[in-house]
C-alpha atoms as a PDB file:
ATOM      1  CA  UNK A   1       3.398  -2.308  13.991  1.00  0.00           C
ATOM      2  CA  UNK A   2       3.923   0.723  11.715  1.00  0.00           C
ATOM      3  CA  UNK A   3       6.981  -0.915   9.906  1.00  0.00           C
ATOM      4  CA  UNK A   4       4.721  -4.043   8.926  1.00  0.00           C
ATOM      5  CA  UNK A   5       2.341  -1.794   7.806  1.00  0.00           C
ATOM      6  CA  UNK A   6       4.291  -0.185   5.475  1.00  0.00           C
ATOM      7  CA  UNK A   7       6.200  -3.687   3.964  1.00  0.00           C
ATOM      8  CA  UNK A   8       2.263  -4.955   3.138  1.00  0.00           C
ATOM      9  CA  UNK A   9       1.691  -1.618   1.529  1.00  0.00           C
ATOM     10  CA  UNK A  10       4.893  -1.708  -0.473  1.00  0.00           C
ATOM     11  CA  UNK A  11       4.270  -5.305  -1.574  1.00  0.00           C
ATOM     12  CA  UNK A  12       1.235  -4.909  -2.543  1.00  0.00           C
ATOM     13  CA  UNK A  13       1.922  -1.932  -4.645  1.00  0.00           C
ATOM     14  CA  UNK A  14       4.265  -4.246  -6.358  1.00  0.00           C
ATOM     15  CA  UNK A  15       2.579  -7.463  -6.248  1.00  0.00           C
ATOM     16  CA  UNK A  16       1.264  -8.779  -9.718  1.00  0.00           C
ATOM     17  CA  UNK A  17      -1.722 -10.892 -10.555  1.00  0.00           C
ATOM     18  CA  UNK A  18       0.311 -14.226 -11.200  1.00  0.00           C
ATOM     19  CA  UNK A  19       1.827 -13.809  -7.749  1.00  0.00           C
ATOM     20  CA  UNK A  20      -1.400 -12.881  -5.560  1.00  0.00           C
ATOM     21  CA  UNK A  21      -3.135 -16.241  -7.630  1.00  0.00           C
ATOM     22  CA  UNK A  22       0.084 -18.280  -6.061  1.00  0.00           C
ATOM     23  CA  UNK A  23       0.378 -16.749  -2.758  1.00  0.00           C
ATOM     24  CA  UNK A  24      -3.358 -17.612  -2.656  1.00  0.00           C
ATOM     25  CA  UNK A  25      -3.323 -21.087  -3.449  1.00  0.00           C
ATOM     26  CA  UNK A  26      -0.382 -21.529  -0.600  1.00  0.00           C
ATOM     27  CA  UNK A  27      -2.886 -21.268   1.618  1.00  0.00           C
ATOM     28  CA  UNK A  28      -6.147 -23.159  -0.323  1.00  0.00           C
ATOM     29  CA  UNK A  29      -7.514 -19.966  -1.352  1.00  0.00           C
ATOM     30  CA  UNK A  30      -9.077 -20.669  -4.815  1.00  0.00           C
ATOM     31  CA  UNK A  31      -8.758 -16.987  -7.096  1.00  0.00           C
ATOM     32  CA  UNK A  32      -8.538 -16.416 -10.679  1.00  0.00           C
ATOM     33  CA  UNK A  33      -6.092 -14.144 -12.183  1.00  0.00           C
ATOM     34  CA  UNK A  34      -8.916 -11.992 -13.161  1.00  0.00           C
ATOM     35  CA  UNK A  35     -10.500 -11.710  -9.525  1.00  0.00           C
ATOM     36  CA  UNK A  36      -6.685 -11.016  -8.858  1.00  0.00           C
ATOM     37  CA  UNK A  37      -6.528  -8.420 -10.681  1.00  0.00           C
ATOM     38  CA  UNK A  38      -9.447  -6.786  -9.103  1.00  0.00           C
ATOM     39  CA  UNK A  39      -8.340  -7.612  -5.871  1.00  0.00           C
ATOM     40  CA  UNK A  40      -5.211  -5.573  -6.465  1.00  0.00           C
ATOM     41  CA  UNK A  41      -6.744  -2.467  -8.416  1.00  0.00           C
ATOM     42  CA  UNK A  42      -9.445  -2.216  -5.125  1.00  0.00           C
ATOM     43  CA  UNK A  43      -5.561  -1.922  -2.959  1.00  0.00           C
ATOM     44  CA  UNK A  44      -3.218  -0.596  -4.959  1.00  0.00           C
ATOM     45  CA  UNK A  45      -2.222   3.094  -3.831  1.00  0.00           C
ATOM     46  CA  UNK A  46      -4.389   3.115  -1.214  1.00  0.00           C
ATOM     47  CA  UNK A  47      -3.545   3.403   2.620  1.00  0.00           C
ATOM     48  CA  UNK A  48      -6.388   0.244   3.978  1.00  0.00           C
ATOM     49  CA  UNK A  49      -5.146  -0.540   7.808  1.00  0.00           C
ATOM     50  CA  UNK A  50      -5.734  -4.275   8.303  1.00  0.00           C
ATOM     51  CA  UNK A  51      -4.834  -3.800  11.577  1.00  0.00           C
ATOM     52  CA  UNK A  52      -8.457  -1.608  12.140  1.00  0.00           C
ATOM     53  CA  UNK A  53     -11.191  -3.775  12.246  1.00  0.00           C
ATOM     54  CA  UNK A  54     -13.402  -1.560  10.346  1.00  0.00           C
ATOM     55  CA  UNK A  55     -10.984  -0.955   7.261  1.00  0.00           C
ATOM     56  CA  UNK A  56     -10.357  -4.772   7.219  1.00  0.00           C
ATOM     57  CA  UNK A  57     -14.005  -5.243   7.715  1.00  0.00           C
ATOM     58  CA  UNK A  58     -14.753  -2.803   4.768  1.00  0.00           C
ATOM     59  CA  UNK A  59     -11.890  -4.301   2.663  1.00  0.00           C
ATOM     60  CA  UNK A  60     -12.895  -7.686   3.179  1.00  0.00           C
ATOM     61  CA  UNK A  61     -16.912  -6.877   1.714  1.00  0.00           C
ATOM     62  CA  UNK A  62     -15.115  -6.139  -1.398  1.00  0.00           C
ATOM     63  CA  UNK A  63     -13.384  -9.148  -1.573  1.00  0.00           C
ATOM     64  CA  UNK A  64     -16.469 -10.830  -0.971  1.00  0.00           C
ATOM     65  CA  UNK A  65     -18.018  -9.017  -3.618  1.00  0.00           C
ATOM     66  CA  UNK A  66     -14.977 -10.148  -5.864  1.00  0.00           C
ATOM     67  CA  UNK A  67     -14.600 -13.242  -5.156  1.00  0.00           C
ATOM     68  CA  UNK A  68     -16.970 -15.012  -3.145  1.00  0.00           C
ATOM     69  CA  UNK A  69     -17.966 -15.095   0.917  1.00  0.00           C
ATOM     70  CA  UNK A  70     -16.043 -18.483   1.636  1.00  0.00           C
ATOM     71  CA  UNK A  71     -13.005 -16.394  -0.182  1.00  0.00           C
ATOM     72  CA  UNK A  72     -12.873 -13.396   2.242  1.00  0.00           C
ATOM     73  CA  UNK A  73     -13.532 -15.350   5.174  1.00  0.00           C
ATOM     74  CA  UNK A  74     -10.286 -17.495   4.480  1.00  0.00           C
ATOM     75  CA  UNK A  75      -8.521 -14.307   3.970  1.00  0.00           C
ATOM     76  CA  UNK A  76      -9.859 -13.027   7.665  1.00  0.00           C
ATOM     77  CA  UNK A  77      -8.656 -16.140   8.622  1.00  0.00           C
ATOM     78  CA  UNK A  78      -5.360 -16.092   7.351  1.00  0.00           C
ATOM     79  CA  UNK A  79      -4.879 -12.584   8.451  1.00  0.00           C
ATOM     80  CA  UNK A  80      -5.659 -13.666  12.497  1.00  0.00           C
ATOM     81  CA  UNK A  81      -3.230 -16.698  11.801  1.00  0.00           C
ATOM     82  CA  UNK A  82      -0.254 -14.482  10.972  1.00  0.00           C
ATOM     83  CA  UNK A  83      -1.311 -11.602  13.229  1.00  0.00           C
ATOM     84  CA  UNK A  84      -1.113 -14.871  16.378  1.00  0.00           C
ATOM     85  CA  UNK A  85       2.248 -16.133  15.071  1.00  0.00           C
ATOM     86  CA  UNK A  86      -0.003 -19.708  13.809  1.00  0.00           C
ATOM     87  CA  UNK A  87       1.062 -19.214   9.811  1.00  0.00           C
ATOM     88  CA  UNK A  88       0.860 -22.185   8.028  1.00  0.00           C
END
């Protein structure tokens, strides 16, 4: 579990506003580039473990407050579909 820790931290300490927006819309989440780029300055450089329900829970009331309710409970979602094997 540590390893995939550390290759979500790494790409999202490289990922870019253009490529969050299309990553998103891969799996119908509606963001703009600007909410993306607030999305990635609340993550960048920091250590959030989406693998503790608290952090995740934490994390994901900022992307609420970002984007929108709907928004951060397709991202919980998506998270528990990848975390059971079910991606899209």
């Amino acid at each position: 579990m540590i390893l995939f820790q550390k290759i979500i931290h790494q790409k999202i300490n490289h990922l870019k506003p253009e490529e969050l927006v299309t990553y998103a819309k891969q799996y119908d989440i509606s963001i703009t580039r600007k909410q993306a780029e607030k999305l990635l300055q609340l993550v960048k450089g920091k250590k959030i473990d989406v693998f503790n329900d608290q952090e995740r829970i934490a994390l994901l009331r900022q992307v609420a407050k970002i984007t929108s309710k709907e928004t951060a409970h397709k991202a919980n979602e998506l998270f528990w579909q990848f975390m059971n094997g079910n991606r899209k």
